[in-house]
PDB file of N, CA and C in Angstrom:
ATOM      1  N   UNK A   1     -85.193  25.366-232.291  1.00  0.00           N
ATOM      2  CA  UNK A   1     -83.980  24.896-232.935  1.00  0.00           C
ATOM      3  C   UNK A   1     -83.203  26.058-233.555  1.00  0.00           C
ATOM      4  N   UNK A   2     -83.905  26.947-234.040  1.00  0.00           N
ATOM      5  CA  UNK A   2     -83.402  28.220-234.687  1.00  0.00           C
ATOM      6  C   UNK A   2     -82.716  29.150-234.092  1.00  0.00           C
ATOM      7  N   UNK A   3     -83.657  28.918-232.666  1.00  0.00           N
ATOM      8  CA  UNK A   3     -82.801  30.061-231.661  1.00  0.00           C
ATOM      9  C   UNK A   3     -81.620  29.431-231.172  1.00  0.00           C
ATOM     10  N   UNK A   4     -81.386  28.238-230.769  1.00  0.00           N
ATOM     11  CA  UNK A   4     -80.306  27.583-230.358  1.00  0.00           C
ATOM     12  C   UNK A   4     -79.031  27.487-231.231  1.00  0.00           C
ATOM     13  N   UNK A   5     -79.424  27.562-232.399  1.00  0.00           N
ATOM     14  CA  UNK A   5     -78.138  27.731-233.643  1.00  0.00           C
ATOM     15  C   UNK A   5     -77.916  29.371-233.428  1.00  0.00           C
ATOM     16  N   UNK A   6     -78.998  30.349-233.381  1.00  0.00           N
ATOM     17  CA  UNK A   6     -78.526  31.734-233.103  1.00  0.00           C
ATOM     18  C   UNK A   6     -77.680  31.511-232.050  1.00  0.00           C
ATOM     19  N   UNK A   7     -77.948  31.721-230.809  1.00  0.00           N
ATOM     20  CA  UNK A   7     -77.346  31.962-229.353  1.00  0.00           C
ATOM     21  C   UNK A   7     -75.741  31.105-229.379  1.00  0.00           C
ATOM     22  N   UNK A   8     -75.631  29.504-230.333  1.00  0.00           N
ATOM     23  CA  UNK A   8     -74.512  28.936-230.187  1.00  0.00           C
ATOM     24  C   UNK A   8     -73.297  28.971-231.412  1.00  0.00           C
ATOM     25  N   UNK A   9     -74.209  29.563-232.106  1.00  0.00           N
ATOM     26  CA  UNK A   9     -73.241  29.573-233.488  1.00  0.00           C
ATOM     27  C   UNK A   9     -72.002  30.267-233.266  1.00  0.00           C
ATOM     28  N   UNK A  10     -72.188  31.502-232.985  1.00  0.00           N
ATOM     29  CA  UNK A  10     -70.888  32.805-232.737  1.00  0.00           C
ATOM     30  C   UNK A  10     -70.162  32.721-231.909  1.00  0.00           C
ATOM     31  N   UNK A  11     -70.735  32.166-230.619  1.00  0.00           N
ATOM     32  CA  UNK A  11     -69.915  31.470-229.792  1.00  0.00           C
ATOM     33  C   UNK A  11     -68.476  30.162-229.834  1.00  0.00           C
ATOM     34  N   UNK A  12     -69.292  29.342-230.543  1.00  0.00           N
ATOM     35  CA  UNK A  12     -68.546  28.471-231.598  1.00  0.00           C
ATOM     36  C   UNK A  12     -67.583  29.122-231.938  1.00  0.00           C
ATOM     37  N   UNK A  13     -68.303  30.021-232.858  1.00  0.00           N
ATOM     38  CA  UNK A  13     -67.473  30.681-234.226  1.00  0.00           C
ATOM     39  C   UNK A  13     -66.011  31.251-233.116  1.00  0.00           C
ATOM     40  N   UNK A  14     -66.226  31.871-232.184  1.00  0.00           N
ATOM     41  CA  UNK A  14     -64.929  32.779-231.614  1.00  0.00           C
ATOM     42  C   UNK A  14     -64.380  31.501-231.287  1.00  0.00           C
ATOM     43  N   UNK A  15     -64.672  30.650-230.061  1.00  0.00           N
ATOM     44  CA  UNK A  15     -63.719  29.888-229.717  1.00  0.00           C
ATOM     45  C   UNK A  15     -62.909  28.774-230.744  1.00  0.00           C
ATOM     46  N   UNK A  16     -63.609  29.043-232.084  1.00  0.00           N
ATOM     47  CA  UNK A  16     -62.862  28.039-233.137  1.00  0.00           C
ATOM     48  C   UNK A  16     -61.925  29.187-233.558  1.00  0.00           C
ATOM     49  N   UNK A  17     -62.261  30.627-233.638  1.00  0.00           N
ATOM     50  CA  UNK A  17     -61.137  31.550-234.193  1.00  0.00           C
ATOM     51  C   UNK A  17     -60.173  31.321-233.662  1.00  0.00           C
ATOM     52  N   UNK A  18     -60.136  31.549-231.836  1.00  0.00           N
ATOM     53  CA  UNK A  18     -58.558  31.623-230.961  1.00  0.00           C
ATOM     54  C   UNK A  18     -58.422  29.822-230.880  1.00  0.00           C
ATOM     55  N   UNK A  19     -58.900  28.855-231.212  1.00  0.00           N
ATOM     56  CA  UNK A  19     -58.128  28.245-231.390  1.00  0.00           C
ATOM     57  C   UNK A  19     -57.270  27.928-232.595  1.00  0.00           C
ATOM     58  N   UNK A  20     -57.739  28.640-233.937  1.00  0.00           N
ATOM     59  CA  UNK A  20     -57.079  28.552-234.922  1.00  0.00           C
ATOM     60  C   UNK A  20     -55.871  29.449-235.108  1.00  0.00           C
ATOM     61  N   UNK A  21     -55.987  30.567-234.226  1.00  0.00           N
ATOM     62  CA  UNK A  21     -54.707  31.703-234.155  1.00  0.00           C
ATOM     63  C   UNK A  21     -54.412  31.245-232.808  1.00  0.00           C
ATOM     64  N   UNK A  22     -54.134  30.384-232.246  1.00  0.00           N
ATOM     65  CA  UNK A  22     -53.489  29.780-230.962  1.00  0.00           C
ATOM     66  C   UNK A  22     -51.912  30.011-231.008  1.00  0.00           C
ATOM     67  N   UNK A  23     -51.455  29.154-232.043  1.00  0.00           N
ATOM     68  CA  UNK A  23     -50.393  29.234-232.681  1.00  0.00           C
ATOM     69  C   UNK A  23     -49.428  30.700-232.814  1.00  0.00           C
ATOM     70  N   UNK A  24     -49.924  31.006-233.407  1.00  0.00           N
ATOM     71  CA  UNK A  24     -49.399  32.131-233.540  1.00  0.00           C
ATOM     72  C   UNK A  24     -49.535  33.051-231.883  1.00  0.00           C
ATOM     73  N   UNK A  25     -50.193  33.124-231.775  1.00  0.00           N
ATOM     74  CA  UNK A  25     -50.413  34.184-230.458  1.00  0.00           C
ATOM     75  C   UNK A  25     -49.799  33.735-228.902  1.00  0.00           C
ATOM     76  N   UNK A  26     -49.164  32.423-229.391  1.00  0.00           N
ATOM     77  CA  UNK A  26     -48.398  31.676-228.153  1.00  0.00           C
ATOM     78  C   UNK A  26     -46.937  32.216-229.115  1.00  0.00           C
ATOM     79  N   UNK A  27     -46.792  32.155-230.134  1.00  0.00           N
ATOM     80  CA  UNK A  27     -45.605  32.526-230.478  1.00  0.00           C
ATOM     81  C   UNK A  27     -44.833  34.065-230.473  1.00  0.00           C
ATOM     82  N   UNK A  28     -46.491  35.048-230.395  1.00  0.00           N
ATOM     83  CA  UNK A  28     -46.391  36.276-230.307  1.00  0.00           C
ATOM     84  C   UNK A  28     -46.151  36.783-228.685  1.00  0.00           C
ATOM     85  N   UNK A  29     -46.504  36.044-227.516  1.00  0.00           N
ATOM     86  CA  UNK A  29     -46.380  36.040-226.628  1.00  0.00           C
ATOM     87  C   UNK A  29     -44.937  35.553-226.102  1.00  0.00           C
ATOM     88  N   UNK A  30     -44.141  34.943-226.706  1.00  0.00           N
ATOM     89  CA  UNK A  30     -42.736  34.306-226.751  1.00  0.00           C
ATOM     90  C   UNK A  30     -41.658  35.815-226.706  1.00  0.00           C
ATOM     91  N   UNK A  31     -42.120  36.772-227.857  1.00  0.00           N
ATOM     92  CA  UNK A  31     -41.290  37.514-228.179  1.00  0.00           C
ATOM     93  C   UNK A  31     -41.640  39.209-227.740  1.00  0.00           C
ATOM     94  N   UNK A  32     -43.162  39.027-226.861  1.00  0.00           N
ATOM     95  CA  UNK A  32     -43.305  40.243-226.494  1.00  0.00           C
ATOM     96  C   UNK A  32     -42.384  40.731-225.265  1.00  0.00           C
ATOM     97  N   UNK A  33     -42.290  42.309-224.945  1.00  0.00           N
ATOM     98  CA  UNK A  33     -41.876  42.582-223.766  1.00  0.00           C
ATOM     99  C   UNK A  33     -42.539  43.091-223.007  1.00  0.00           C
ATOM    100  N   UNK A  34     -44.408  43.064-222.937  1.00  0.00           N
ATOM    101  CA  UNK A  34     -45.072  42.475-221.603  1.00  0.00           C
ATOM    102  C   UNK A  34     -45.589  41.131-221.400  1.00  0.00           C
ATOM    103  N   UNK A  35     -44.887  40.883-221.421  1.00  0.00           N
ATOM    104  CA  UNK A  35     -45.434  39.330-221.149  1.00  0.00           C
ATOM    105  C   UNK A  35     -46.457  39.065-220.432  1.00  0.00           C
ATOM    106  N   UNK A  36     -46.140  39.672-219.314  1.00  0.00           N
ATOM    107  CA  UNK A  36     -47.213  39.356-218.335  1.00  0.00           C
ATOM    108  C   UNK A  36     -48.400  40.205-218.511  1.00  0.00           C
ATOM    109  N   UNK A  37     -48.610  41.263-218.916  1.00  0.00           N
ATOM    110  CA  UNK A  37     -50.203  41.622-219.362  1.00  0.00           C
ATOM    111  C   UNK A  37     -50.398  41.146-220.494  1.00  0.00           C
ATOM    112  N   UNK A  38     -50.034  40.300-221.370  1.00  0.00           N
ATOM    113  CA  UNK A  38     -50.427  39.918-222.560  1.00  0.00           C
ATOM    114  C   UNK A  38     -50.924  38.717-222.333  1.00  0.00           C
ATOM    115  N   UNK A  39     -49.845  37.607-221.307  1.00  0.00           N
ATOM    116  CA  UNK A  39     -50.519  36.850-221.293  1.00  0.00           C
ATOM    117  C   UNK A  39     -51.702  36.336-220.252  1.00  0.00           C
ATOM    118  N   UNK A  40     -51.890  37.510-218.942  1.00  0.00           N
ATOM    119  CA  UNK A  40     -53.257  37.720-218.409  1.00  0.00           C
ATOM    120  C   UNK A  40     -54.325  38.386-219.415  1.00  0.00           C
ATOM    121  N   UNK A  41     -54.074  38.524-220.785  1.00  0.00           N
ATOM    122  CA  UNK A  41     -54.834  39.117-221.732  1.00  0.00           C
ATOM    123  C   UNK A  41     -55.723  38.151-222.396  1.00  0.00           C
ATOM    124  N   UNK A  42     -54.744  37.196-222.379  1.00  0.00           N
ATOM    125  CA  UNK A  42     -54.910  35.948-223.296  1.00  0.00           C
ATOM    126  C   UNK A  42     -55.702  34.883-222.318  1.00  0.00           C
ATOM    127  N   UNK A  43     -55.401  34.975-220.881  1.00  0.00           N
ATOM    128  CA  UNK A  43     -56.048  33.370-220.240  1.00  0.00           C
ATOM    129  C   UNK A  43     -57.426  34.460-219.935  1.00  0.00           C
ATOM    130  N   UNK A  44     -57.510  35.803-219.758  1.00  0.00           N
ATOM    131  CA  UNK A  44     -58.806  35.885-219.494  1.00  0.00           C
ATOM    132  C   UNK A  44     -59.566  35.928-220.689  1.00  0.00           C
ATOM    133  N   UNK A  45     -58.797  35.897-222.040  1.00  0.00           N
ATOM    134  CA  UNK A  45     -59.774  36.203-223.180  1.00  0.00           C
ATOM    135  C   UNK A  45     -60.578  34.671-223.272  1.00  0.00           C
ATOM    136  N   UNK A  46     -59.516  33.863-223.322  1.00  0.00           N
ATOM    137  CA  UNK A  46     -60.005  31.964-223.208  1.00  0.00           C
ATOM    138  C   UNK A  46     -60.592  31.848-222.150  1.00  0.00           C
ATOM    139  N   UNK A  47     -60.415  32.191-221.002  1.00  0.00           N
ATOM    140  CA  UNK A  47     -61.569  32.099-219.707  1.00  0.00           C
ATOM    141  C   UNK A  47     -62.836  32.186-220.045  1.00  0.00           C
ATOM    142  N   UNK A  48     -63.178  33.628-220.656  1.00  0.00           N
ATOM    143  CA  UNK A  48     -64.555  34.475-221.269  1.00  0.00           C
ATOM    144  C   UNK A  48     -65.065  33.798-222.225  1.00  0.00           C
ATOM    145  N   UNK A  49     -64.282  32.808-223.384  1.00  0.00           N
ATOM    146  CA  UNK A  49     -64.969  32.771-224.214  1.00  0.00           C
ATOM    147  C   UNK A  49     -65.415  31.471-223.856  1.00  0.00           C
ATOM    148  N   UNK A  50     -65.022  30.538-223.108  1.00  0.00           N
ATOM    149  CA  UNK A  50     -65.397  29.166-222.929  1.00  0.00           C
ATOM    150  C   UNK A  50     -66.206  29.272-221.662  1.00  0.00           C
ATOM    151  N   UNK A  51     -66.340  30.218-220.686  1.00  0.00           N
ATOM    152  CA  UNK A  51     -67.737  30.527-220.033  1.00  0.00           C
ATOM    153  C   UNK A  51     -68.584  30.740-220.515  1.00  0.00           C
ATOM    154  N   UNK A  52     -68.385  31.517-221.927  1.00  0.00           N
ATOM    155  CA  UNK A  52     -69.842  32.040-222.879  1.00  0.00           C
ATOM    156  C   UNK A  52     -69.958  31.265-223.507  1.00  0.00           C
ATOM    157  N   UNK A  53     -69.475  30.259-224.186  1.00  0.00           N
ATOM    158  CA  UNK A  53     -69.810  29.103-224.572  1.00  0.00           C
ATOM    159  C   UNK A  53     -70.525  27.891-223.701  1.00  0.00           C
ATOM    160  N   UNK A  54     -70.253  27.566-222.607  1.00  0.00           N
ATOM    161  CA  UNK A  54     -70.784  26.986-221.755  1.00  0.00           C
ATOM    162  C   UNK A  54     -71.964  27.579-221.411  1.00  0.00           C
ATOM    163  N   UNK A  55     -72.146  28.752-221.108  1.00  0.00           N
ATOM    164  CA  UNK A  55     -73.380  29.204-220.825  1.00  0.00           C
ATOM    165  C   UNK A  55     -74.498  29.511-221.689  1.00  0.00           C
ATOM    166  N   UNK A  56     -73.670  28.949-223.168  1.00  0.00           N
ATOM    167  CA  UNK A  56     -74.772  29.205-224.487  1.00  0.00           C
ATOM    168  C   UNK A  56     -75.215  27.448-224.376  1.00  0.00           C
ATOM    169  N   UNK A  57     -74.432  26.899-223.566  1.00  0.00           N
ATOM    170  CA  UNK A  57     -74.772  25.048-223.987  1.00  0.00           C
ATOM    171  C   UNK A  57     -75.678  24.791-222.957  1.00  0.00           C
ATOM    172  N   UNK A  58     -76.068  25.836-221.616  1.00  0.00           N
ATOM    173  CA  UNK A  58     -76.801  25.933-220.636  1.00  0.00           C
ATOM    174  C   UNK A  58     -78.022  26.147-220.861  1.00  0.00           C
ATOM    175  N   UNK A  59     -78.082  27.412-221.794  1.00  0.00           N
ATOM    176  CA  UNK A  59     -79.426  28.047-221.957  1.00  0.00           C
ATOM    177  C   UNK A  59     -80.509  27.082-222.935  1.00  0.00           C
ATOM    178  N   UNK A  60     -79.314  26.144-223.733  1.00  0.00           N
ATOM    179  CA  UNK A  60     -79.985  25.435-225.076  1.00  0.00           C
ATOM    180  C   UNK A  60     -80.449  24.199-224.140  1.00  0.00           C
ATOM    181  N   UNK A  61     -79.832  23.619-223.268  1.00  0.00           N
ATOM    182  CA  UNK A  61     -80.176  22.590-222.617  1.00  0.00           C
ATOM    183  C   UNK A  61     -81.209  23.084-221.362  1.00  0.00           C
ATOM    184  N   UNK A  62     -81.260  24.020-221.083  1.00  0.00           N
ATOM    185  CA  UNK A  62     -82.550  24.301-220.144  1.00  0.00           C
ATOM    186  C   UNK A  62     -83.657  24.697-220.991  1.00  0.00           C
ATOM    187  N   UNK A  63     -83.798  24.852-221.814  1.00  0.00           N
ATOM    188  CA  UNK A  63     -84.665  25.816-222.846  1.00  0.00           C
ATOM    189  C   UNK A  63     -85.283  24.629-223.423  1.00  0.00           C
ATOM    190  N   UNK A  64     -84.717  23.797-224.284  1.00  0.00           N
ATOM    191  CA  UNK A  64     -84.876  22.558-224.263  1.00  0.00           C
ATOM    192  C   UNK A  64     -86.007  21.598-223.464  1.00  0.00           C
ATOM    193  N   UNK A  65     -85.563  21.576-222.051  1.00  0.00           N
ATOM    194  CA  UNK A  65     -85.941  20.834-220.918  1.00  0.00           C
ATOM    195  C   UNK A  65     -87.291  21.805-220.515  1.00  0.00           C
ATOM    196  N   UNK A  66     -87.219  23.088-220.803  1.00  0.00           N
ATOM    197  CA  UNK A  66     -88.285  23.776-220.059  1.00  0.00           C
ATOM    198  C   UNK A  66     -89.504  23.873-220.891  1.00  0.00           C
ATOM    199  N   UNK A  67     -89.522  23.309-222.582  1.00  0.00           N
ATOM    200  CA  UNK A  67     -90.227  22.967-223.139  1.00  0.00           C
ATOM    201  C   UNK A  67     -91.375  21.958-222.672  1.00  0.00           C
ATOM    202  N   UNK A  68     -91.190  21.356-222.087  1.00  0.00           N
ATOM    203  CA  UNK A  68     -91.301  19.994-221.948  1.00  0.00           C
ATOM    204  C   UNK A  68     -92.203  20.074-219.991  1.00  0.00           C
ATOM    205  N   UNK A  69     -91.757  20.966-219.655  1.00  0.00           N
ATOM    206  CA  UNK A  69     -92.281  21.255-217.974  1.00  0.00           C
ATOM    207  C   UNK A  69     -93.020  22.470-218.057  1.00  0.00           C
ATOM    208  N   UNK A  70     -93.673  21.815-216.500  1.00  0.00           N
ATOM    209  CA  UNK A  70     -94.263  23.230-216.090  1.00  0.00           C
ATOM    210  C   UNK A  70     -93.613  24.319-215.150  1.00  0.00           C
ATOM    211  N   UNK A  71     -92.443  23.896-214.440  1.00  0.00           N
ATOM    212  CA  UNK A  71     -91.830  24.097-213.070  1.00  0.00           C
ATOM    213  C   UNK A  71     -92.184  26.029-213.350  1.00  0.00           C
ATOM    214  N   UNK A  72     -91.803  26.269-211.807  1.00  0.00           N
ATOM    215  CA  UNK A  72     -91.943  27.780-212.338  1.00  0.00           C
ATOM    216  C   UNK A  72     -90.830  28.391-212.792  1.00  0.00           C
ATOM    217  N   UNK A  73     -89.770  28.057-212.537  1.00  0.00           N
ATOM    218  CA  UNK A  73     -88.520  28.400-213.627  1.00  0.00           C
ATOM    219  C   UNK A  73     -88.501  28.211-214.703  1.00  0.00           C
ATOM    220  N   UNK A  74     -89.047  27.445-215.234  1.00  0.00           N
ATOM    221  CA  UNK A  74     -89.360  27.408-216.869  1.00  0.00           C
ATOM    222  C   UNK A  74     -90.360  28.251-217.473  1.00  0.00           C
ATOM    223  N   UNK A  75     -91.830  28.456-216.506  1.00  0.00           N
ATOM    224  CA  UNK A  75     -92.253  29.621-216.777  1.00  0.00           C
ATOM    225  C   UNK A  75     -91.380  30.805-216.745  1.00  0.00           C
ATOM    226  N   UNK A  76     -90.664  30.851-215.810  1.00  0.00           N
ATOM    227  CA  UNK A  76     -90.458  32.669-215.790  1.00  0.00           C
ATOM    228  C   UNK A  76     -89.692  32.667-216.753  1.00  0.00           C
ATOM    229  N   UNK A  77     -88.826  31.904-217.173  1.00  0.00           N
ATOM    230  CA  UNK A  77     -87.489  31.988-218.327  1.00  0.00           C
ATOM    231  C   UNK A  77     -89.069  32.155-219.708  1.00  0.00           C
ATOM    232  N   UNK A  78     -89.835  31.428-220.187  1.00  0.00           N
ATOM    233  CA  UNK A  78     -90.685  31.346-220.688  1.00  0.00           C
ATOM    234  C   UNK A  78     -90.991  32.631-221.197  1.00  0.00           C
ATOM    235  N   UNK A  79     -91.831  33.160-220.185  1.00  0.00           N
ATOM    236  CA  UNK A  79     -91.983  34.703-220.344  1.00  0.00           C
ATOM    237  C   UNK A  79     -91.218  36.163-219.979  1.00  0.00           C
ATOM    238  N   UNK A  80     -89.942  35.746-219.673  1.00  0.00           N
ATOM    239  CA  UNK A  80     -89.057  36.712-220.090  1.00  0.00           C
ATOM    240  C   UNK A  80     -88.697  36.596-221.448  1.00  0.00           C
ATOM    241  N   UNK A  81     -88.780  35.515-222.285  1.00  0.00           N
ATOM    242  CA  UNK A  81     -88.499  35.737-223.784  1.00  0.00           C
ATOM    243  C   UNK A  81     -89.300  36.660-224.728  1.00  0.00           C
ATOM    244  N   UNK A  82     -90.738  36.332-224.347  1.00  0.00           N
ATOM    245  CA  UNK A  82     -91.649  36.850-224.753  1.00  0.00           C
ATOM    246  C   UNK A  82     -91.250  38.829-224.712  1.00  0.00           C
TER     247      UNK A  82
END
Protein backbone atom coordinates (compact mmCIF):
# COMPACT_ATOMS: atom_id res chain seq x y z
CA UNK A 1 0.00 0.00 0.00
CA UNK A 2 2.95 2.25 0.81
CA UNK A 3 4.64 1.67 -2.31
CA UNK A 4 1.60 2.38 -4.38
CA UNK A 5 1.00 5.88 -2.67
CA UNK A 6 4.96 6.34 -3.42
CA UNK A 7 4.96 5.43 -7.26
CA UNK A 8 1.22 7.37 -7.60
CA UNK A 9 1.35 10.28 -5.48
CA UNK A 10 3.79 12.66 -7.70
CA UNK A 11 2.33 11.59 -10.55
CA UNK A 12 -0.99 12.84 -9.32
CA UNK A 13 0.72 15.65 -7.88
CA UNK A 14 2.08 16.94 -11.65
CA UNK A 15 -0.97 16.18 -13.53
CA UNK A 16 -3.10 18.15 -10.80
CA UNK A 17 -0.28 21.03 -11.19
CA UNK A 18 -0.84 21.49 -15.26
CA UNK A 19 -4.21 21.17 -14.70
CA UNK A 20 -4.34 23.92 -12.24
CA UNK A 21 -1.99 26.29 -14.47
CA UNK A 22 -4.07 25.13 -17.58
CA UNK A 23 -5.55 28.40 -17.60
CA UNK A 24 -3.09 30.42 -17.71
CA UNK A 25 -0.73 28.55 -20.09
CA UNK A 26 -3.63 28.34 -22.77
CA UNK A 27 -3.71 32.04 -22.29
CA UNK A 28 0.12 32.30 -22.49
CA UNK A 29 0.01 30.35 -25.62
CA UNK A 30 -2.71 32.93 -27.13
CA UNK A 31 -0.10 35.69 -27.03
CA UNK A 32 3.15 33.90 -27.79
CA UNK A 33 5.06 34.28 -31.13
CA UNK A 34 5.96 30.53 -31.36
CA UNK A 35 3.07 29.17 -31.19
CA UNK A 36 3.70 26.28 -32.71
CA UNK A 37 6.70 24.97 -30.61
CA UNK A 38 5.02 25.98 -27.55
CA UNK A 39 2.16 24.44 -28.21
CA UNK A 40 3.88 20.95 -29.42
CA UNK A 41 5.56 21.75 -25.95
CA UNK A 42 2.50 21.66 -24.19
CA UNK A 43 0.46 18.47 -25.92
CA UNK A 44 3.69 16.50 -25.48
CA UNK A 45 4.15 17.70 -21.88
CA UNK A 46 0.16 16.40 -21.22
CA UNK A 47 0.86 13.36 -23.45
CA UNK A 48 3.94 12.36 -20.90
CA UNK A 49 2.33 13.09 -17.96
CA UNK A 50 -0.95 11.12 -18.41
CA UNK A 51 1.13 8.08 -19.88
CA UNK A 52 3.09 8.23 -16.57
CA UNK A 53 0.21 8.36 -14.78
CA UNK A 54 -1.44 5.55 -16.45
CA UNK A 55 1.46 3.54 -16.21
CA UNK A 56 1.74 4.29 -12.38
CA UNK A 57 -2.22 2.94 -12.30
CA UNK A 58 -0.67 -0.21 -14.26
CA UNK A 59 2.07 -1.11 -12.07
CA UNK A 60 -0.38 -0.65 -8.80
CA UNK A 61 -2.96 -2.82 -10.46
CA UNK A 62 -0.56 -5.58 -11.60
CA UNK A 63 1.42 -5.51 -8.41
CA UNK A 64 -1.69 -5.82 -6.69
CA UNK A 65 -2.92 -8.86 -8.81
CA UNK A 66 0.60 -10.44 -8.73
CA UNK A 67 0.29 -10.65 -5.02
CA UNK A 68 -2.21 -12.92 -5.14
CA UNK A 69 -0.59 -15.44 -8.21
CA UNK A 70 1.94 -17.50 -9.06
CA UNK A 71 2.17 -16.85 -12.98
CA UNK A 72 5.75 -16.34 -14.00
CA UNK A 73 5.31 -12.72 -14.68
CA UNK A 74 4.49 -12.00 -11.37
CA UNK A 75 7.45 -13.82 -10.26
CA UNK A 76 9.88 -12.06 -12.38
CA UNK A 77 8.29 -8.51 -11.61
CA UNK A 78 8.52 -10.07 -7.91
CA UNK A 79 12.12 -10.42 -7.96
CA UNK A 80 13.20 -7.64 -9.89
CA UNK A 81 11.98 -5.53 -6.89
CA UNK A 82 13.93 -7.31 -4.61
Amino acid sequence: MLYSLAVMLPSLAFVGFLAWQARRSFRRLSYGRSHVVVVAYYALLWAVAVLNLLWCFLQVRIGTLCCLSLSPVCLVMKLSVL
